[in-house]
Protein backbone atom coordinates (compact mmCIF):
# COMPACT_ATOMS: atom_id res chain seq x y z
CA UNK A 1 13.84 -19.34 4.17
CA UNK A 2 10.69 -20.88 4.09
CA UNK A 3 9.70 -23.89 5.66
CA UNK A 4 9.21 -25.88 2.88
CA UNK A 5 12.95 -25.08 2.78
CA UNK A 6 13.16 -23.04 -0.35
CA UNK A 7 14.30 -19.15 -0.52
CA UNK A 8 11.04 -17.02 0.81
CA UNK A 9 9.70 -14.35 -1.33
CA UNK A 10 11.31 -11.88 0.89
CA UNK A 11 14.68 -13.43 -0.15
CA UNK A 12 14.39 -12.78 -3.72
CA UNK A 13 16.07 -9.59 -5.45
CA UNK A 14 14.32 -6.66 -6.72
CA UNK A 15 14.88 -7.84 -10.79
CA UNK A 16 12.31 -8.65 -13.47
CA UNK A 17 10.81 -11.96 -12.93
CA UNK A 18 7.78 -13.22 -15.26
CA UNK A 19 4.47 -13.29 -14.62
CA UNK A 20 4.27 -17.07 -14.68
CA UNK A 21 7.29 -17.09 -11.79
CA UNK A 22 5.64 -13.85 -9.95
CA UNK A 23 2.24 -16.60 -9.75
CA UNK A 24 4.36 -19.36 -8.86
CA UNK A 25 5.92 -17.00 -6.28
CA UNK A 26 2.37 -15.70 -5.03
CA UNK A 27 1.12 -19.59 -4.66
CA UNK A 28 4.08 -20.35 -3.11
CA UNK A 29 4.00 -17.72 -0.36
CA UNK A 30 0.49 -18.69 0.58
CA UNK A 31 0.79 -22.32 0.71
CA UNK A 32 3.59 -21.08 3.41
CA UNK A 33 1.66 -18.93 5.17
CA UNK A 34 -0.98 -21.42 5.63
CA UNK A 35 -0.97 -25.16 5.50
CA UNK A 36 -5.31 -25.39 4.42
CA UNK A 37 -4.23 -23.79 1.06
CA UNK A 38 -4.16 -26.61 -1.15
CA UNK A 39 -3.95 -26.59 -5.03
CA UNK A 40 -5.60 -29.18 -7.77
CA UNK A 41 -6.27 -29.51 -11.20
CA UNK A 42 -4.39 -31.35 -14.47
CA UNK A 43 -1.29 -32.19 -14.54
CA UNK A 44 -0.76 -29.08 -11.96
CA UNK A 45 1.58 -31.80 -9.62
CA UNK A 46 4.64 -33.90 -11.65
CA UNK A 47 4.21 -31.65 -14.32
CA UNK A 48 4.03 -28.17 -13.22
CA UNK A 49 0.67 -27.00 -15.38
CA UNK A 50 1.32 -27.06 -18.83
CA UNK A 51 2.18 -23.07 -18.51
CA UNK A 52 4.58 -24.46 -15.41
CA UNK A 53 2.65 -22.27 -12.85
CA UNK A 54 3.05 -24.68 -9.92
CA UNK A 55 6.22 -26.07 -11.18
CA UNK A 56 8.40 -27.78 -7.68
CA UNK A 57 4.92 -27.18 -5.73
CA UNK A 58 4.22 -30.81 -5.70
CA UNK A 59 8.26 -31.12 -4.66
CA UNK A 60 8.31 -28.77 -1.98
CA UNK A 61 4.33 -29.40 -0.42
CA UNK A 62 3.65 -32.71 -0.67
CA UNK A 63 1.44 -34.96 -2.99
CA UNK A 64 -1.17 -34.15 -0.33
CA UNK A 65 -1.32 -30.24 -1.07
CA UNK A 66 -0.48 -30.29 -4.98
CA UNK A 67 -3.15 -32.78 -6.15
CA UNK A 68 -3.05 -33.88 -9.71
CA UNK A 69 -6.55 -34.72 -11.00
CA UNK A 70 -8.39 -36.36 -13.61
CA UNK A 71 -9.38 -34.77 -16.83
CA UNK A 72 -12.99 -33.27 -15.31
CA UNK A 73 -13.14 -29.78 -14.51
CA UNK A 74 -16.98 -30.39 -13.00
CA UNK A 75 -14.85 -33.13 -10.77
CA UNK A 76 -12.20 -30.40 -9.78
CA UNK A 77 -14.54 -27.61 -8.53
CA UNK A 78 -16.69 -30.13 -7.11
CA UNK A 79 -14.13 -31.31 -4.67
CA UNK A 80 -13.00 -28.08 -4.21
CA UNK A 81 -16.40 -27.04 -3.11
CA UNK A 82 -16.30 -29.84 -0.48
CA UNK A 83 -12.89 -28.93 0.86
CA UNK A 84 -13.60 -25.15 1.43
CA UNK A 85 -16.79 -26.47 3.20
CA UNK A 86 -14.66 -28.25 5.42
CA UNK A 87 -12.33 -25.11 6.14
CA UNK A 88 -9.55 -25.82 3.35
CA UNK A 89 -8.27 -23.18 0.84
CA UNK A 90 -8.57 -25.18 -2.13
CA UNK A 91 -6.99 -23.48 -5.04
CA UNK A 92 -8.57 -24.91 -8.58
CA UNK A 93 -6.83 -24.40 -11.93
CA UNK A 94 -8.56 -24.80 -15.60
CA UNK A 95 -5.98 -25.81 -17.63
CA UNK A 96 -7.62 -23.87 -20.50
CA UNK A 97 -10.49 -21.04 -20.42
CA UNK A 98 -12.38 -22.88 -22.94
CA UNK A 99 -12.45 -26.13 -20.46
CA UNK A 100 -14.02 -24.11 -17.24
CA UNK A 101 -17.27 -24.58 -19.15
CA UNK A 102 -18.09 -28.60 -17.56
CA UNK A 103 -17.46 -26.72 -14.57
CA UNK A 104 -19.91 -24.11 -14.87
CA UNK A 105 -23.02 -25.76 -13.56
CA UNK A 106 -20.52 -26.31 -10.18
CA UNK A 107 -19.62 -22.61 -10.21
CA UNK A 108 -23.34 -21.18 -10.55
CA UNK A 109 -25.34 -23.44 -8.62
CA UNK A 110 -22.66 -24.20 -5.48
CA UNK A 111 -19.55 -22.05 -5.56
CA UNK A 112 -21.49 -18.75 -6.18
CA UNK A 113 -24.14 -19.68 -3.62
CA UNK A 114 -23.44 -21.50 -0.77
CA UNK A 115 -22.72 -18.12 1.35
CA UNK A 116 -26.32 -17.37 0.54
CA UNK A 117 -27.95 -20.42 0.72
CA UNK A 118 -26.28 -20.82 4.22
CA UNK A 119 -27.21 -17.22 5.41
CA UNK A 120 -23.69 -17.37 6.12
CA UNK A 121 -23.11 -19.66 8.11
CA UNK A 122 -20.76 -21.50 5.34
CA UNK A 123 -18.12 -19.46 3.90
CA UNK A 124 -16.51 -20.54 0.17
CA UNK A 125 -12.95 -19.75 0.29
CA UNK A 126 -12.02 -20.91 -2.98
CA UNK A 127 -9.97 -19.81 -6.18
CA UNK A 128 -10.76 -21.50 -9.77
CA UNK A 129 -7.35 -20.23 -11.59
CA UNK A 130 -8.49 -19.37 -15.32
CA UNK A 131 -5.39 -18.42 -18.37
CA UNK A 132 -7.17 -16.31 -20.61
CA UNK A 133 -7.45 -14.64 -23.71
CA UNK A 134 -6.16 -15.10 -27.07
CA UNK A 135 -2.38 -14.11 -28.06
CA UNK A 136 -1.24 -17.42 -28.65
CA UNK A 137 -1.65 -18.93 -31.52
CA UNK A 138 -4.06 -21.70 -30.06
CA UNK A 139 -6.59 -23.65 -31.20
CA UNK A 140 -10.17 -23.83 -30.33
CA UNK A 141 -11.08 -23.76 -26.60
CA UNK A 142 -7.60 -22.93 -25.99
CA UNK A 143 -8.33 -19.17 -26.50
CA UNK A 144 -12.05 -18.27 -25.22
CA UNK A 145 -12.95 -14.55 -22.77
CA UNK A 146 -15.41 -15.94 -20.82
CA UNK A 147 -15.10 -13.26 -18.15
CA UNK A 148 -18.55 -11.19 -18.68
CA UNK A 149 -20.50 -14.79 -17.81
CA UNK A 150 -18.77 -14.74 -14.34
CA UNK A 151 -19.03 -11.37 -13.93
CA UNK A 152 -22.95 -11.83 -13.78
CA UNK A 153 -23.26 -14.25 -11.79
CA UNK A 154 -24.49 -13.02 -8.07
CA UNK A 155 -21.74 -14.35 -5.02
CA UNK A 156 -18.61 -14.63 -7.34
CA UNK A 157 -15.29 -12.18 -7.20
CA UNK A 158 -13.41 -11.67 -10.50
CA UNK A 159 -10.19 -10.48 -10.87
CA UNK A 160 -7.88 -10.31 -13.42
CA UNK A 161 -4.29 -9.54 -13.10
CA UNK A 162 -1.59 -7.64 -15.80
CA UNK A 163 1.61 -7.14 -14.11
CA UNK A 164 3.77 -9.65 -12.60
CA UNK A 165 3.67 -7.63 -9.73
CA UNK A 166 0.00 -7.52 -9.64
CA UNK A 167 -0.01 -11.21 -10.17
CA UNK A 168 2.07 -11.83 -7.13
CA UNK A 169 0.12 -10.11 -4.52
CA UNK A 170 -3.41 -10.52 -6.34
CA UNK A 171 -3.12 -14.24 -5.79
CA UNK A 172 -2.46 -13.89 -2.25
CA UNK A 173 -5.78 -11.47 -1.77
CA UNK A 174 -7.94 -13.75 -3.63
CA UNK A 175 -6.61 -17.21 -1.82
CA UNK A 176 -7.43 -15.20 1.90
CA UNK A 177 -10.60 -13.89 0.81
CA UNK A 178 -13.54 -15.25 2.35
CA UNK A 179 -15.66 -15.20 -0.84
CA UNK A 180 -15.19 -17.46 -4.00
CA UNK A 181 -12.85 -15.63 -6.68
CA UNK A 182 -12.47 -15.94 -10.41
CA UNK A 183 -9.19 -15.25 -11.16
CA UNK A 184 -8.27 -15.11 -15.12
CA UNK A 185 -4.63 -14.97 -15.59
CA UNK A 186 -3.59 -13.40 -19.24
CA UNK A 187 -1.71 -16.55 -20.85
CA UNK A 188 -0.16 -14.47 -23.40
CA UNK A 189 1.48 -12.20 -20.69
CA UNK A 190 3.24 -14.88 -18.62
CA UNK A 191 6.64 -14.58 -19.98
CA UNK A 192 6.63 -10.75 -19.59
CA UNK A 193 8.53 -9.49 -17.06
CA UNK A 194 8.12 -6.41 -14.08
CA UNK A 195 9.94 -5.97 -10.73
CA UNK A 196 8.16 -7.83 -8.14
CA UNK A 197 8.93 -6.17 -4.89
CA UNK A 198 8.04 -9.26 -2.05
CA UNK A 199 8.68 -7.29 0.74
CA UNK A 200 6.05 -4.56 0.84
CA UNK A 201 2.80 -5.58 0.99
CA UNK A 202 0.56 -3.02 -0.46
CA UNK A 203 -2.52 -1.98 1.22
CA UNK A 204 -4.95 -3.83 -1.94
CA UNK A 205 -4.32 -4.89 -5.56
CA UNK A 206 -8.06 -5.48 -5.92
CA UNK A 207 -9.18 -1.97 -6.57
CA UNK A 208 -8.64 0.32 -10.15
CA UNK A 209 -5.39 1.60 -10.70
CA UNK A 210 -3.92 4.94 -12.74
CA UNK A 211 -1.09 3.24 -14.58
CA UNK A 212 -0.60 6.08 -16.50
CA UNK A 213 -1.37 9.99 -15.94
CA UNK A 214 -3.37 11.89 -18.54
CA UNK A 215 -5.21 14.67 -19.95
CA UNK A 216 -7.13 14.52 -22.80
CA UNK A 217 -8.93 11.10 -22.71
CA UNK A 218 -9.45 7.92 -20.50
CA UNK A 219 -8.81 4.37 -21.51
CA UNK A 220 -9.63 1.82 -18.92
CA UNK A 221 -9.15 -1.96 -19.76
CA UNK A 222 -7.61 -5.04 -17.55
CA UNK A 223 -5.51 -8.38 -17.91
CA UNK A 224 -4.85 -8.91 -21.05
CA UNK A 225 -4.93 -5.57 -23.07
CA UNK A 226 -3.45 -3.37 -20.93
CA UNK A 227 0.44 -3.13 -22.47
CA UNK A 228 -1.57 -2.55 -25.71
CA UNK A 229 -2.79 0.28 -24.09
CA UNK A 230 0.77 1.35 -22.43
CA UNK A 231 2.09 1.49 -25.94
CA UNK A 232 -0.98 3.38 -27.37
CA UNK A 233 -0.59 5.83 -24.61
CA UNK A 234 3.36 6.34 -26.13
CA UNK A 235 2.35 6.49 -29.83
CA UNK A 236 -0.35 9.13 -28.19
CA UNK A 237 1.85 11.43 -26.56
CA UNK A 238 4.69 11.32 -29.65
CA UNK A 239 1.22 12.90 -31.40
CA UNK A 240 0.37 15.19 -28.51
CA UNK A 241 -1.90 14.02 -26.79
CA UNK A 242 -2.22 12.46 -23.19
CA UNK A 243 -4.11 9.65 -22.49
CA UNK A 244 -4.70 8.48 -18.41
CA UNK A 245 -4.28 4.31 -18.31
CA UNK A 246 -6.66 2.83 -16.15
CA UNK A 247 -6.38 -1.01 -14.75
CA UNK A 248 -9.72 -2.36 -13.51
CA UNK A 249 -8.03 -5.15 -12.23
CA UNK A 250 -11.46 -6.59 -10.32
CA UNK A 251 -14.18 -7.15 -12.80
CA UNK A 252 -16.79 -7.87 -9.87
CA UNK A 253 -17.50 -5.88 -8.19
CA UNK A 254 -15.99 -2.74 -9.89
CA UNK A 255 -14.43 -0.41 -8.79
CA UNK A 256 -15.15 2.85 -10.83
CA UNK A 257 -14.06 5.58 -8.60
CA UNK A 258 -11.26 6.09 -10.31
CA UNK A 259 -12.18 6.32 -13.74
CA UNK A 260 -15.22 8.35 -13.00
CA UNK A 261 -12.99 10.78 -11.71
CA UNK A 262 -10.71 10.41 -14.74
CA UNK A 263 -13.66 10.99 -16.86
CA UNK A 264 -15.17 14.19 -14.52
CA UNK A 265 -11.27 15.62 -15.92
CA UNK A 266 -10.96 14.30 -19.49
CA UNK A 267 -14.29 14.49 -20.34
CA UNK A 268 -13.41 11.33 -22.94
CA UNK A 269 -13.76 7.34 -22.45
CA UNK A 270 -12.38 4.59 -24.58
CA UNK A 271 -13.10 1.33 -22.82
CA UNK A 272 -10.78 -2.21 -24.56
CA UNK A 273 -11.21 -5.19 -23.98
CA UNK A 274 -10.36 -8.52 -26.09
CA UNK A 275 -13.98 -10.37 -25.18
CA UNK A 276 -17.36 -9.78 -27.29
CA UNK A 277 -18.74 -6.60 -27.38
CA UNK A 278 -22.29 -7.97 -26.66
CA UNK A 279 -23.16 -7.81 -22.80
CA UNK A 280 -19.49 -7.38 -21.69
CA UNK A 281 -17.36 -5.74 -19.28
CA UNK A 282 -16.78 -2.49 -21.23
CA UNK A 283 -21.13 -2.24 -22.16
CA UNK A 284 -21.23 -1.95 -18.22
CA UNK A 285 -18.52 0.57 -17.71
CA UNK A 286 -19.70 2.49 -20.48
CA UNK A 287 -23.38 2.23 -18.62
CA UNK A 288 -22.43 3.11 -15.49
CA UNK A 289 -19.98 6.40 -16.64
CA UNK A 290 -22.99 7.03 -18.71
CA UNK A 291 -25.46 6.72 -15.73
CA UNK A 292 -22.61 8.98 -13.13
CA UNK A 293 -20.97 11.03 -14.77
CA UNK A 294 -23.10 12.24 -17.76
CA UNK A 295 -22.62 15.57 -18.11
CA UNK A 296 -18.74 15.61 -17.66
CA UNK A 297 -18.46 13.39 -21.13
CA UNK A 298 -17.77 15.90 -23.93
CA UNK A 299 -18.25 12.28 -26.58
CA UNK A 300 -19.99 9.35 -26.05
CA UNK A 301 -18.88 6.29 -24.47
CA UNK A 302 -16.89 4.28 -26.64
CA UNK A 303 -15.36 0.53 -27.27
CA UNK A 304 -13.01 -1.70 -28.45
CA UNK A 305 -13.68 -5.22 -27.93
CA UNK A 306 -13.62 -8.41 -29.68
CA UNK A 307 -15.74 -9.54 -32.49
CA UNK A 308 -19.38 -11.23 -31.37
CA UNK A 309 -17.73 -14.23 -32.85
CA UNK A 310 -15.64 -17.07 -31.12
CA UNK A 311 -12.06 -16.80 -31.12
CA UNK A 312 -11.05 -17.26 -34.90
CA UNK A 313 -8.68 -19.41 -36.05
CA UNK A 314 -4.35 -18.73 -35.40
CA UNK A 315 -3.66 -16.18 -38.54
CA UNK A 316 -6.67 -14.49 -37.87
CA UNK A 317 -5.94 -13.91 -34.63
CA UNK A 318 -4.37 -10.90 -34.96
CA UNK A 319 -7.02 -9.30 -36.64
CA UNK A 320 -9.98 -10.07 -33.94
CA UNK A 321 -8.13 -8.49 -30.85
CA UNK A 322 -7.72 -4.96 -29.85
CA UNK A 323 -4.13 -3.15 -31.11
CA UNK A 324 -2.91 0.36 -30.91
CA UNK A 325 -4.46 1.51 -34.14
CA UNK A 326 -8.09 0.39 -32.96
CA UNK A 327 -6.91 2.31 -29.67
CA UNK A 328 -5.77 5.35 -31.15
CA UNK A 329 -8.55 5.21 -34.31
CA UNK A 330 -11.31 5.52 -30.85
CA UNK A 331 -9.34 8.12 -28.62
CA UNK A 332 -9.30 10.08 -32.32
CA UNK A 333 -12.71 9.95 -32.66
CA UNK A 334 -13.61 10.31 -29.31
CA UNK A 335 -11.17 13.92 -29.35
CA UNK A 336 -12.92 14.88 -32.52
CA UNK A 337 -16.32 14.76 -31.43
């Protein structure tokens, strides 16, 4: 039991819980473990976030720990920026990717360098909570990738969860962390379920992952693609072949051990993601396997991304985000090379 008096993580059963829950869970656990954690944003309090996140926070912390703000995002990293100078945890949600951008003059010029600007001597313990990616069926600025502008900018830490179990822990590790963190959520994967087990702590949920073992080619993606890739990886082996699932999980700084040891044994790469090809996440993967491990690709690099367009409208959706026939249209090309 917690001492907000509510059942403690620990006291939950090992069965499926959603993503949303396995967040609400994660916030939860670290607003118990310590009382600077504090989270803000719209309608985050009485109403729970519109995608009921921090639903019974507000309840079970206080009005004084679950703030509910006005309708300006600059306003909501901004005093988040002064709390974590003052040595709170403040955590920050955007109640839509496509509204972090009034806040984006507040994330490059203070969140991402204060550390720096300070030589260290002020840390930036903050989280600005992001739902990503299309899926929905919303409309514009409801469905945006913004992830590769974070990404690049020096003094920020970018995650991106894709399991509920992931999302549980994940949230935990970024709220302790000493450094500001970016952390997109997948909106279209919060009522998916996984087993969240609360009473293991693994060692890190930051670094790549193997989700699935393979042989013949490497796809690597994060967040929101990566049960597209699960299922291409089935369709794959009724076919076959065997493709190795890798989770980035943190977008900044990478971790690429993993899938340049993948590629050193496939000798293929097939890098999805939903977010513009131009500049993105999977044109620096491909860069960097390129720049490492050259000489173990038997095929060049290649991608599956979004469009270089913005997020098209609801019946189009479909048609601008990676699916298993893009997937398995690359990994075929890739093998036939």
């Amino acid at each position: 039991m917690t001492a907000s008096g509510v059942p403690s993580a620990a006291d939950v059963e090992l069965k499926p819980i959603t993503m949303a829950k396995a967040l609400n869970m994660g916030l939860r656990a670290a607003m118990d473990a310590d009382p600077k954690v504090l989270v803000m944003g719209e309608d985050v309090g009485t109403l729970g976030g519109v995608f009921r996140i921090t639903d019974g926070l507000k309840k079970d912390f206080g009005a004084h720990r679950v703030l509910d703000t006005p309708l300006a995002e600059s306003g909501i990293v901004g005093t988040g920026v002064g709390l974590a100078l003052r040595g709170y945890r403040p955590v920050c949600e955007m109640q839509f990717d496509g509204f972090t951008f009034p806040a984006f003059d507040q994330i490059i010029s203070q969140v991402a360098k204060v550390q720096f600007r300070s030589q260290g001597a002020w840390q930036m313990p903050m989280v600005i909570r992001i739902p990503f990616g299309g899926g929905i069926g919303a409309v514009e600025h409801h469905s945006e990738s913004p992830e590769s502008l974070f990404c690049h900018i020096a003094g920020l830490r970018v995650m991106s969860c894709s399991t509920a179990a992931d999302a549980y822990w994940m949230i935990q590790e970024a709220i302790e962390c000493p450094d500001p963190v970016i952390f997109f959520e997948p909106k279209r994967r919060y009522w998916e379920k996984g087993v969240v087990d609360t009473s293991s702590r693994p060692d890190t949920v930051v670094s790549s992952i193997v989700r699935r073992a393979g042989t013949d080619c490497t796809v690597v993606s994060y967040g929101p693609s990566m049960p597209v890739l699960m299922k291409a990886a089935a369709a794959a082996e009724a076919e076959g072949r065997s493709l190795e699932i890798i989770d980035l999980r943190t977008l900044s700084p990478l971790d690429l051990d993993p899938v340049l040891a993948s590629v050193r044994k496939t000798g293929h790469l097939v890098v999805v993601s939903e977010a513009p090809r131009e500049a993105s996440i999977t044109s620096e993967v491909a860069a960097r396997v390129t720049e490492e491990a050259f000489y173990s690709l038997a095929a060049p690099v290649l991608r599956i991304a979004g469009f270089d367009t913005p997020y098209p409208p609801t019946r189009l959706e479909e048609e601008y985000l990676p699916d298993i026939d893009k997937i398995l249209t690359a990994v075929d090309r890739s093998l036939a090379y």
